[in-house]
N, C-alpha and C. Protein backbone atom coordinates (compact mmCIF):
# COMPACT_ATOMS: atom_id res chain seq x y z
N UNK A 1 -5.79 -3.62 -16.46
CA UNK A 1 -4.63 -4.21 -15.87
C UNK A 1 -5.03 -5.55 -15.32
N UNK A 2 -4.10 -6.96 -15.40
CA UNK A 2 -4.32 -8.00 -14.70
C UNK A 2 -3.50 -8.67 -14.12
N UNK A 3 -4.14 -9.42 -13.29
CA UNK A 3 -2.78 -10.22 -12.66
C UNK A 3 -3.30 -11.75 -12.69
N UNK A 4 -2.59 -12.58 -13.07
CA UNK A 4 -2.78 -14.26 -13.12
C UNK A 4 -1.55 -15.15 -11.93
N UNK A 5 -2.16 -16.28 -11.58
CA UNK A 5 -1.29 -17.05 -10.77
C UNK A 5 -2.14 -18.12 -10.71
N UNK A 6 -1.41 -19.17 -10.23
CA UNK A 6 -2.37 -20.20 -10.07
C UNK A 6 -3.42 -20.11 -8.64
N UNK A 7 -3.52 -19.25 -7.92
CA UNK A 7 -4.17 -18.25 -7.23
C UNK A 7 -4.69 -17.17 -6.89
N UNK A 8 -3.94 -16.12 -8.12
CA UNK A 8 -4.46 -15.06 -8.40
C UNK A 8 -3.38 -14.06 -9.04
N UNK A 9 -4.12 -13.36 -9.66
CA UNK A 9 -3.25 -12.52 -10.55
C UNK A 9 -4.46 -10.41 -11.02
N UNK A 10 -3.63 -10.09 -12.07
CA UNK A 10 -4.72 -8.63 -11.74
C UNK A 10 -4.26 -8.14 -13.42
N UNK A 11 -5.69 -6.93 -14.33
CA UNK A 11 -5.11 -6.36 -15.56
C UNK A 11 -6.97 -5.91 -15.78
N UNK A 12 -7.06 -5.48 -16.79
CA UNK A 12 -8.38 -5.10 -17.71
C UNK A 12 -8.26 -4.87 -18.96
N UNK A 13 -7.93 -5.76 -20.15
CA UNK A 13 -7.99 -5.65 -21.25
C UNK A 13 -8.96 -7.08 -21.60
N UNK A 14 -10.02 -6.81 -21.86
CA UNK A 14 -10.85 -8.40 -22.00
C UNK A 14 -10.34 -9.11 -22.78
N UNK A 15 -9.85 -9.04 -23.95
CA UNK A 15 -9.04 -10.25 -24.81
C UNK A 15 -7.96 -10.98 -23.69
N UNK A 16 -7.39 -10.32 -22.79
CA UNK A 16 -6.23 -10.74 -22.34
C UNK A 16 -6.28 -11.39 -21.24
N UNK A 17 -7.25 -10.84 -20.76
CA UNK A 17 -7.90 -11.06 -19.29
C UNK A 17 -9.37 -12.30 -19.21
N UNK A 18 -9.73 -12.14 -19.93
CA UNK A 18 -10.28 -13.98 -20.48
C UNK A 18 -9.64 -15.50 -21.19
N UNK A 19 -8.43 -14.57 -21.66
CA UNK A 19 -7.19 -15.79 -22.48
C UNK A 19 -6.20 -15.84 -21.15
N UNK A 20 -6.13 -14.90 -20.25
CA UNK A 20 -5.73 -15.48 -19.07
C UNK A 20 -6.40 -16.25 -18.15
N UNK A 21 -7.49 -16.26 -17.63
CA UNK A 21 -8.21 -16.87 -17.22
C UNK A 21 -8.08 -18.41 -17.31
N UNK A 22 -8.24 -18.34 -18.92
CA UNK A 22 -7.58 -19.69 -19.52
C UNK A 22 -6.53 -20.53 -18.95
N UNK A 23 -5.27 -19.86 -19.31
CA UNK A 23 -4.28 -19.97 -19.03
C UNK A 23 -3.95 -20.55 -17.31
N UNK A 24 -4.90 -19.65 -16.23
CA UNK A 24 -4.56 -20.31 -15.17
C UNK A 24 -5.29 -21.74 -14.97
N UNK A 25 -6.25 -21.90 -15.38
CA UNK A 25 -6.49 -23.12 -15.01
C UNK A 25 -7.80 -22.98 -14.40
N UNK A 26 -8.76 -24.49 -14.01
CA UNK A 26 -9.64 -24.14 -13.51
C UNK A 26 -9.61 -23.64 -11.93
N UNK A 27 -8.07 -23.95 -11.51
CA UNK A 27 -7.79 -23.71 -9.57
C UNK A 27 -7.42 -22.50 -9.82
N UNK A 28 -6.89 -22.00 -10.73
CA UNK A 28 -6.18 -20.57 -10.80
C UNK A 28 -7.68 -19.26 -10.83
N UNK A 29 -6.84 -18.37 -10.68
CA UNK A 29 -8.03 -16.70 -10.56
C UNK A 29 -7.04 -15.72 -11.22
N UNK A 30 -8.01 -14.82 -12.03
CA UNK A 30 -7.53 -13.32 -12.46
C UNK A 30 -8.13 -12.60 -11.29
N UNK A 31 -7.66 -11.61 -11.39
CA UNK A 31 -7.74 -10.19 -10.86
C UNK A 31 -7.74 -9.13 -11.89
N UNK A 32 -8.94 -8.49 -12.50
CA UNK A 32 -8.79 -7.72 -13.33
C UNK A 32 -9.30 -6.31 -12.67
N UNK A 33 -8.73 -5.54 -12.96
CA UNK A 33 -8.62 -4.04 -12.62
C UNK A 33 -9.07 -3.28 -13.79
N UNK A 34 -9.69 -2.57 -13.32
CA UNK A 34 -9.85 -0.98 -13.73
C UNK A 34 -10.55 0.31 -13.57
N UNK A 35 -10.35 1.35 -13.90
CA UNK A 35 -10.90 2.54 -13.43
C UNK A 35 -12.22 2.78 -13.73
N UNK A 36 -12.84 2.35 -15.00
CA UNK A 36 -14.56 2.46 -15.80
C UNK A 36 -15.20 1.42 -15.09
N UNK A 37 -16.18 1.28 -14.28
CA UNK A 37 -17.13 -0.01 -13.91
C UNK A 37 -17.63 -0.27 -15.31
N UNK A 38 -17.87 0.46 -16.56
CA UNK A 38 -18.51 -0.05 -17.88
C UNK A 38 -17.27 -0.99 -18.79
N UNK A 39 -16.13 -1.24 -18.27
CA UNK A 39 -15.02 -1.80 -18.36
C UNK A 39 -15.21 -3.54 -17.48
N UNK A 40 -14.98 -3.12 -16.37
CA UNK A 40 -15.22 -4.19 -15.73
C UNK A 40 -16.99 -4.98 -16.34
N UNK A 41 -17.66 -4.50 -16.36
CA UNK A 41 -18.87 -5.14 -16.49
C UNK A 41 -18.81 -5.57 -18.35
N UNK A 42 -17.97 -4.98 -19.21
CA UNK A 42 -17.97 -5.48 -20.51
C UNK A 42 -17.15 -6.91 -20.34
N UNK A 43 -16.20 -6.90 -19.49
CA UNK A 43 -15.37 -8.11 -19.14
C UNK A 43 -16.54 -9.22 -18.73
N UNK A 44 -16.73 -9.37 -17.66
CA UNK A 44 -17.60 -10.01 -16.96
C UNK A 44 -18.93 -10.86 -17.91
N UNK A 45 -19.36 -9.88 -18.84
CA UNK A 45 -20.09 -10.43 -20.29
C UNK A 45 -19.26 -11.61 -21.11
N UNK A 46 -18.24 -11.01 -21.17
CA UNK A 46 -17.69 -11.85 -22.41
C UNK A 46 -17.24 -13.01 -21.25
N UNK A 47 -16.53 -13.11 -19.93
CA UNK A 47 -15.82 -14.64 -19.20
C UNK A 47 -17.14 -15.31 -19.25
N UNK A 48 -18.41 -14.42 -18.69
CA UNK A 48 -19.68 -15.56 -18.63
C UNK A 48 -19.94 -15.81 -19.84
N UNK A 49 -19.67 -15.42 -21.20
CA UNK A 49 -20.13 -16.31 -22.11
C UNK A 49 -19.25 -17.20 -23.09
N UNK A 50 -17.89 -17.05 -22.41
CA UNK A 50 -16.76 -18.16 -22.16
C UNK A 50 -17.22 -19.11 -21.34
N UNK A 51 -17.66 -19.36 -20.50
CA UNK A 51 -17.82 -19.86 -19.61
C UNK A 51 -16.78 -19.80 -18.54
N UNK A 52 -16.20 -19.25 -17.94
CA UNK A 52 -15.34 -18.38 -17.47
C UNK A 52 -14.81 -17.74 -16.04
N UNK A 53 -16.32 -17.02 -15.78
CA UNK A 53 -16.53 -15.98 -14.92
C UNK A 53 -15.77 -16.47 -13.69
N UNK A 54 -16.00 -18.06 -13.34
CA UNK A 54 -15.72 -18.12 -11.89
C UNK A 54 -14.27 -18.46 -11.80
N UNK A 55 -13.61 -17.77 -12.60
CA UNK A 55 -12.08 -18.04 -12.25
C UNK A 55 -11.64 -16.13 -12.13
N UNK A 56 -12.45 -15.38 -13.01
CA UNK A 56 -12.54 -13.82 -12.77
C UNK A 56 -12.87 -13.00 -11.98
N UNK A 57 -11.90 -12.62 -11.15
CA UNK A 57 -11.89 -11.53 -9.78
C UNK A 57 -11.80 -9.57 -10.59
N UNK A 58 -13.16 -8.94 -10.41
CA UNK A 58 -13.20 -7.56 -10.63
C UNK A 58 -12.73 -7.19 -10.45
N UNK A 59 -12.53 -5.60 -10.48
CA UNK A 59 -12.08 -5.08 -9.02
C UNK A 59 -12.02 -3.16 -9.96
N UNK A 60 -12.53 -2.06 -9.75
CA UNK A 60 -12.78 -1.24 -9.74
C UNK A 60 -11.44 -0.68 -9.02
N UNK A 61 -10.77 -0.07 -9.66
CA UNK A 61 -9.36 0.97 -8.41
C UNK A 61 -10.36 2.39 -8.91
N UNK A 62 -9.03 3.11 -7.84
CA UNK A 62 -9.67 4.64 -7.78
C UNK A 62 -8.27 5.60 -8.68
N UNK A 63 -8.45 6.36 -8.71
CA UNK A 63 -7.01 6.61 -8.79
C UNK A 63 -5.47 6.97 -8.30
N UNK A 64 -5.88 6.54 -7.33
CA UNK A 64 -4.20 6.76 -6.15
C UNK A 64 -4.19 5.05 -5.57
N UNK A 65 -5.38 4.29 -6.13
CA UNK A 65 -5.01 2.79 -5.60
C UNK A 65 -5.58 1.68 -6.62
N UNK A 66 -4.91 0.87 -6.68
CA UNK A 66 -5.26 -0.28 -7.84
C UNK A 66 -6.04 -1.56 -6.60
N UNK A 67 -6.62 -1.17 -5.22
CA UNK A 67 -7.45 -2.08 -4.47
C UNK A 67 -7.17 -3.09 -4.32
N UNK A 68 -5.00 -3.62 -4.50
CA UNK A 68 -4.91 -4.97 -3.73
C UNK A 68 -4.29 -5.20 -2.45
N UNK A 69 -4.32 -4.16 -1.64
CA UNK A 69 -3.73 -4.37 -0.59
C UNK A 69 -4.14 -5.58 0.11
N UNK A 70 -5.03 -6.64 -0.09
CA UNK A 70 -5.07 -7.63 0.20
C UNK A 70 -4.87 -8.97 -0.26
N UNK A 71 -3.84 -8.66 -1.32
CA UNK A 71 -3.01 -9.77 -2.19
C UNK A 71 -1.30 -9.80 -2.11
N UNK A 72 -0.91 -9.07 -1.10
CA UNK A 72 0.67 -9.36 -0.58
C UNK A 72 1.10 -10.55 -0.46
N UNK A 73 2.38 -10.20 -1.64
CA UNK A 73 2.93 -11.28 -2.59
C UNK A 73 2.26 -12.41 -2.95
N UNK A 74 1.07 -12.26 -3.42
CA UNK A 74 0.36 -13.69 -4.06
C UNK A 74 0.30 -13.56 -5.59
N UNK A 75 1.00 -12.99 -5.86
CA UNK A 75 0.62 -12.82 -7.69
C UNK A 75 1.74 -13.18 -7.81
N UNK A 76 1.35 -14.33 -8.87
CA UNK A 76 2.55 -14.82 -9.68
C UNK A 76 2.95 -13.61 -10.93
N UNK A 77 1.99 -13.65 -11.99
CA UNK A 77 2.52 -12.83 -13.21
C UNK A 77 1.37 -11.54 -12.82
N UNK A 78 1.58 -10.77 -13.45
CA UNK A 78 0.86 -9.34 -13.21
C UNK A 78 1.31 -9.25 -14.93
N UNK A 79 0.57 -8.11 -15.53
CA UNK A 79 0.42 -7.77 -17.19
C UNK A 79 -0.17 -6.39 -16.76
N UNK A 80 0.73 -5.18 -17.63
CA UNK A 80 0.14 -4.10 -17.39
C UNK A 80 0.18 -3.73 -19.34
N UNK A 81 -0.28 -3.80 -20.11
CA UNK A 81 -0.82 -4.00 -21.37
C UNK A 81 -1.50 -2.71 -21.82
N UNK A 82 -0.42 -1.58 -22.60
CA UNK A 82 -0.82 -0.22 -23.04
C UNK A 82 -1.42 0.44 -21.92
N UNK A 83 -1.28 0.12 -20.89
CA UNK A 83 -1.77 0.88 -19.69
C UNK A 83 -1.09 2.02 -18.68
N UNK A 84 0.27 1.67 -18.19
CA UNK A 84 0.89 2.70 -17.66
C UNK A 84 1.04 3.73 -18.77
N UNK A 85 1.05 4.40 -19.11
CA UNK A 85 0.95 5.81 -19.85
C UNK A 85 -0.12 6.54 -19.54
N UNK A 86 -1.48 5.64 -19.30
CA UNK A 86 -2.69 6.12 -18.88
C UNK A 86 -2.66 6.76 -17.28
N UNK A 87 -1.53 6.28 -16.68
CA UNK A 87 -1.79 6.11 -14.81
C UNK A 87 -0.84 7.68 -14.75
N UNK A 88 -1.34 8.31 -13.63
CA UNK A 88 -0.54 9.72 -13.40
C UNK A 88 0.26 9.31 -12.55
N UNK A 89 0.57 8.37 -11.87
CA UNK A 89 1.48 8.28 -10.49
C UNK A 89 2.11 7.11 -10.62
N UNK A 90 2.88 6.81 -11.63
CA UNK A 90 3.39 5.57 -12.27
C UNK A 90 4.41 4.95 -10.69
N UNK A 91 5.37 5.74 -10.38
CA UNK A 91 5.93 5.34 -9.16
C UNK A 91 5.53 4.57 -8.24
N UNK A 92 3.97 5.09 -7.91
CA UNK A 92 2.48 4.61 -7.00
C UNK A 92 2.28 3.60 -7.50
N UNK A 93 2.33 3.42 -8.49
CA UNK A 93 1.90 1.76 -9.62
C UNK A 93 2.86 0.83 -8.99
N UNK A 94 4.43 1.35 -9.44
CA UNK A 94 4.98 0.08 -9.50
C UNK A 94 4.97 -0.27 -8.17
N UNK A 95 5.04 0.70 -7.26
CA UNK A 95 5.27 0.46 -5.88
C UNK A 95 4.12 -0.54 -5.07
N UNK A 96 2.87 -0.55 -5.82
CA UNK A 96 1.42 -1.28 -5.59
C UNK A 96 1.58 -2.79 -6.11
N UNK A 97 2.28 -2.71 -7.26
CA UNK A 97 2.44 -3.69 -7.85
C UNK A 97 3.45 -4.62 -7.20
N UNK A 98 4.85 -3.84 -6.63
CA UNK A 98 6.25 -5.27 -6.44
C UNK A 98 5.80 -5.23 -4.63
N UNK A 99 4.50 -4.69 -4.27
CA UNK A 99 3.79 -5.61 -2.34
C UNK A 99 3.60 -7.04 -3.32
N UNK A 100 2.61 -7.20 -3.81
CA UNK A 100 1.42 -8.07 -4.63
C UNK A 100 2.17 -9.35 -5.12
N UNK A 101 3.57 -8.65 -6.46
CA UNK A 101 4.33 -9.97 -7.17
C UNK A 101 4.87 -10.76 -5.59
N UNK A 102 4.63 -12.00 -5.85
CA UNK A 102 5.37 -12.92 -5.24
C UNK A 102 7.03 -12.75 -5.67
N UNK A 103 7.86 -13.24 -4.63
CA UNK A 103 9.32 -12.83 -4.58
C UNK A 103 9.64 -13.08 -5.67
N UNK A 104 9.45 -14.43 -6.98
CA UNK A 104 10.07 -14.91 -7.98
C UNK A 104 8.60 -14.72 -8.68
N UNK A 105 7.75 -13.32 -8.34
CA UNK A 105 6.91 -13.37 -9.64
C UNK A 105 7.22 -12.70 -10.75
N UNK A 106 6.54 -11.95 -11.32
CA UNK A 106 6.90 -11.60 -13.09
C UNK A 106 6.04 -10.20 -13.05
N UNK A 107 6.39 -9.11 -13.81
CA UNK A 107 5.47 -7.84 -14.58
C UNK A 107 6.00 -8.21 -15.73
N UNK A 108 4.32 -7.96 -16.67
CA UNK A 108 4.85 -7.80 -18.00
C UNK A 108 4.40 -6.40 -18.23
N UNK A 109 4.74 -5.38 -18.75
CA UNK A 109 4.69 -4.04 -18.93
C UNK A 109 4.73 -3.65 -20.97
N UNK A 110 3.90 -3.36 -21.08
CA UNK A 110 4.01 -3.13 -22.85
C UNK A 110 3.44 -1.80 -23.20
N UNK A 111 3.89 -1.00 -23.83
CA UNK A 111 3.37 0.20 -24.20
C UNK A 111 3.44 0.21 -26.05
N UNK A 112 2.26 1.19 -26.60
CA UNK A 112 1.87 1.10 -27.49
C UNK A 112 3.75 2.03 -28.55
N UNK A 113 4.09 1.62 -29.25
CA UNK A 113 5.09 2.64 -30.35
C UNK A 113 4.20 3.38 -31.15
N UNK A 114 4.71 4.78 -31.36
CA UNK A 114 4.17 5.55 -31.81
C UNK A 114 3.36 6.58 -30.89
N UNK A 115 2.46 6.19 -30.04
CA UNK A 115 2.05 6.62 -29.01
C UNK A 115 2.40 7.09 -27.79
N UNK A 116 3.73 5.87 -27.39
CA UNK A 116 4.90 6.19 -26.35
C UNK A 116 6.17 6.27 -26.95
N UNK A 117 7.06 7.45 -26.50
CA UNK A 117 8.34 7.37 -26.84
C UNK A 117 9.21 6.07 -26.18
N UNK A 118 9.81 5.83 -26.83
CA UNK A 118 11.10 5.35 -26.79
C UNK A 118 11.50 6.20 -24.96
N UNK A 119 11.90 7.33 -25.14
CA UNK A 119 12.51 8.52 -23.81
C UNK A 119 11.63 7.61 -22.85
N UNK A 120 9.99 8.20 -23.06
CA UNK A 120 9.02 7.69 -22.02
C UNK A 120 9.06 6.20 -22.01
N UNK A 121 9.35 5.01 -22.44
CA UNK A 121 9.24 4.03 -22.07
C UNK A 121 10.43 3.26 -20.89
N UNK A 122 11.64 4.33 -21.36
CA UNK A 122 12.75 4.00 -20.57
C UNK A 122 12.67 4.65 -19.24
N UNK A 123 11.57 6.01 -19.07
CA UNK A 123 11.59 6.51 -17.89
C UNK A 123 10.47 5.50 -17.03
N UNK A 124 9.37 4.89 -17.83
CA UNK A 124 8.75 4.30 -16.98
C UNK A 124 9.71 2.59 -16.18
N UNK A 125 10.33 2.02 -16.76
CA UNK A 125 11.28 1.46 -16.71
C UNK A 125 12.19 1.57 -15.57
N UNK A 126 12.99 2.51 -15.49
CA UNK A 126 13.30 3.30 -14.19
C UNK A 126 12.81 3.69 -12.98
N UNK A 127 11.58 3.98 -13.63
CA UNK A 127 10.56 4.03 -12.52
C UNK A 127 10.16 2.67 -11.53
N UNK A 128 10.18 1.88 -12.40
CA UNK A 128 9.95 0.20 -11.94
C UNK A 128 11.01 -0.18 -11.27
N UNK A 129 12.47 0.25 -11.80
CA UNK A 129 13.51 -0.16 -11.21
C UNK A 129 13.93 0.50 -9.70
N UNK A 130 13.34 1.60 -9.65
CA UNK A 130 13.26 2.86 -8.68
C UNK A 130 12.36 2.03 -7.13
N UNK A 131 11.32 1.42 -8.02
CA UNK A 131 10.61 0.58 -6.58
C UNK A 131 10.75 -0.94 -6.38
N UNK A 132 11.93 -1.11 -6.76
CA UNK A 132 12.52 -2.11 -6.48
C UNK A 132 12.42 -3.52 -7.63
N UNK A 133 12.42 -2.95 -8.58
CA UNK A 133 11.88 -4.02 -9.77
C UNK A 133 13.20 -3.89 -10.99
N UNK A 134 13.07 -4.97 -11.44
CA UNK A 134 14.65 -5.58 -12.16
C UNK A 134 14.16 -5.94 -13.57
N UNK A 135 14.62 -5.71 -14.70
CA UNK A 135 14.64 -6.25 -15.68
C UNK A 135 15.26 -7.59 -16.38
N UNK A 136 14.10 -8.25 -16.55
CA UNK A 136 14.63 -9.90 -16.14
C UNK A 136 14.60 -10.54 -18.04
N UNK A 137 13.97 -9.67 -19.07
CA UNK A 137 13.94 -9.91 -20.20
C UNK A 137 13.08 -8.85 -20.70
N UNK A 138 13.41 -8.08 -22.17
CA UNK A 138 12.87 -7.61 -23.11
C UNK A 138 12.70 -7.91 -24.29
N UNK A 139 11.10 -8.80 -24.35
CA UNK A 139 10.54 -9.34 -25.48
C UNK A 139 10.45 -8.66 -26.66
N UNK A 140 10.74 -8.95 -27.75
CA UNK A 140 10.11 -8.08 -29.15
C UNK A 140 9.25 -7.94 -29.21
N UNK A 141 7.69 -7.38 -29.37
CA UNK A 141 6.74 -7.74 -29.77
C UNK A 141 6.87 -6.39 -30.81
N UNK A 142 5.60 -6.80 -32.09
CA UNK A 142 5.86 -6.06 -33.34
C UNK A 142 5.03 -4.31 -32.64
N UNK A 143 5.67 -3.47 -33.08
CA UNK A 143 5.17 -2.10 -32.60
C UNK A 143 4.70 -1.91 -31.08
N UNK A 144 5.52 -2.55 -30.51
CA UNK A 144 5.43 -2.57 -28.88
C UNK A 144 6.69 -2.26 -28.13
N UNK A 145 7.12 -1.43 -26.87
CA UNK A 145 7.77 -1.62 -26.06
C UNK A 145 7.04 -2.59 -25.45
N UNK A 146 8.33 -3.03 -24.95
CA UNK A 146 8.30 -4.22 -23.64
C UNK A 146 9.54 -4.89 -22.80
N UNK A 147 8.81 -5.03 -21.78
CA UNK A 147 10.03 -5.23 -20.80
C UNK A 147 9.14 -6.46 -19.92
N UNK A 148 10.03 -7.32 -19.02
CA UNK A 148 9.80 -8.34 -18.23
C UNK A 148 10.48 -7.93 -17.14
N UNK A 149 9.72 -7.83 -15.70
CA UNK A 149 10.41 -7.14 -14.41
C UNK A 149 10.08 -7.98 -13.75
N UNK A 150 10.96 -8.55 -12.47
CA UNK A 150 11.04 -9.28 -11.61
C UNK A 150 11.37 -8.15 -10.34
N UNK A 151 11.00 -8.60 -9.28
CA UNK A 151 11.63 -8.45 -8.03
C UNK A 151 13.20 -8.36 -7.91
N UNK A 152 14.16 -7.31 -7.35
CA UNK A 152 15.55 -7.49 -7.04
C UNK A 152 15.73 -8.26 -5.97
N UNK A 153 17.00 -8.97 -6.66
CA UNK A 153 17.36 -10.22 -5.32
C UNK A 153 18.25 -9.22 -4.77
N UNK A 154 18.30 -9.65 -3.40
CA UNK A 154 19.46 -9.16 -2.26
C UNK A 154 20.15 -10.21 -2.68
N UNK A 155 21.92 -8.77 -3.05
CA UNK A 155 22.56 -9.55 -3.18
C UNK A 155 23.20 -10.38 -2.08
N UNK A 156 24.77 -11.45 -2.46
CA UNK A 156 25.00 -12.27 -1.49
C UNK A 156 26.21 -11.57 -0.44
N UNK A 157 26.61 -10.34 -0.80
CA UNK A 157 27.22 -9.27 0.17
C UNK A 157 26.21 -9.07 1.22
N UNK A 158 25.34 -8.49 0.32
CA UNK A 158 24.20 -7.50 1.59
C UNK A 158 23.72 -8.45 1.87
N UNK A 159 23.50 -9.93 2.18
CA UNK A 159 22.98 -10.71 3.03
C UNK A 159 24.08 -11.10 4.11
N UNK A 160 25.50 -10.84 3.35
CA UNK A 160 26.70 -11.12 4.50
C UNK A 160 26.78 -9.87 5.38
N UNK A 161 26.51 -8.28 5.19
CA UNK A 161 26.88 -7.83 5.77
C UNK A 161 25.64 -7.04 6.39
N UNK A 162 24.60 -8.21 6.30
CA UNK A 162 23.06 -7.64 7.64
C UNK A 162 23.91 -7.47 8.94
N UNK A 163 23.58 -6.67 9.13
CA UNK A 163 23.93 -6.37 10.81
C UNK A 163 23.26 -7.70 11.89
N UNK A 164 22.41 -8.07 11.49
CA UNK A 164 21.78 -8.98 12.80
C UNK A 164 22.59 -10.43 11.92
N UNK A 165 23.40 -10.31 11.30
CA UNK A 165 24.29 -11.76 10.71
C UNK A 165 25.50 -11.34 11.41
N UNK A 166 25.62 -10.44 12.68
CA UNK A 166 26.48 -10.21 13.48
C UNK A 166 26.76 -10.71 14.75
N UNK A 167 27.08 -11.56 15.43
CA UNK A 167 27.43 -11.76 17.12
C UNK A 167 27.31 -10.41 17.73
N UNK A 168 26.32 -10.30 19.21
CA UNK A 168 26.22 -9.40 19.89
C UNK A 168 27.13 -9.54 20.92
């Protein structure tokens, strides 16, 4: 799992997670996640021989935590890439994930076809929408689900009818 921003972001797929790297820039940082330390340390090989590494943040989770409680709302894009299907507490995910996205950041979420149903891709989906996450575009990609989730805006009712937008 990763995440990119021009400050930081989180993911563990090394193709994706070194072409992100890229992508942020030399001021920008990944955050790459995952459960195998022989994962993280295959990554870490290939950014240092990109030349790379010092834009690549590790990071080992356990399984009830993906270890960013100290990145509230600083992630611009987050990429979860054939990965939720793997996680048992998907709810726990998204809910880890929309502290982290910045208010106008991005999930990209892709699951493998064939492997994941269609049923299961729409429940994980729900699930995202369940912890407060919105479907902001669904890309084609060839033999892939995919979805693009943003943060839900409060709408412009429920900002009219906050109680403290009241005279005491």
């Amino acid at each position: 799992f990763s995440a990119l921003t021009r400050h930081t972001g989180f993911m563990c797929d090394w193709r994706a997670d070194v072409w992100s790297s890229v992508l942020v820039g030399p001021d920008g940082k990944v955050t790459c996640i995952d459960l195998q330390q022989k994962m993280i340390e295959s990554l870490i090989k290939r950014a240092t021989k990109a030349g790379l590494s010092n834009r690549i943040e590790t990071r080992v989770c356990r399984d009830n935590s993906l270890t960013l409680d100290d990145l509230k709302e600083e992630i611009d894009f987050a990429i979860a890439f054939y990965v939720v299907h793997e996680i048992s507490d998907v709810s726990g995910f998204f809910s880890q994930i929309y502290k982290t996205i910045k208010p106008d950041g991005r999930l990209f979420v892709a699951e493998p076809v064939g492997y994941v149903s269609k049923k299961d891709f729409d429940t994980t989906v729900f699930a995202a929408q369940q912890n407060g996450l919105e479907v902001i575009d669904r890309p084609e990609i060839r033999r892939t689900y995919a979805v693009v989730l943003g943060k839900k805006k409060t709408s412009q009712i429920g900002r009219l009818v906050n109680r403290e937008n009241f005279p005491r």
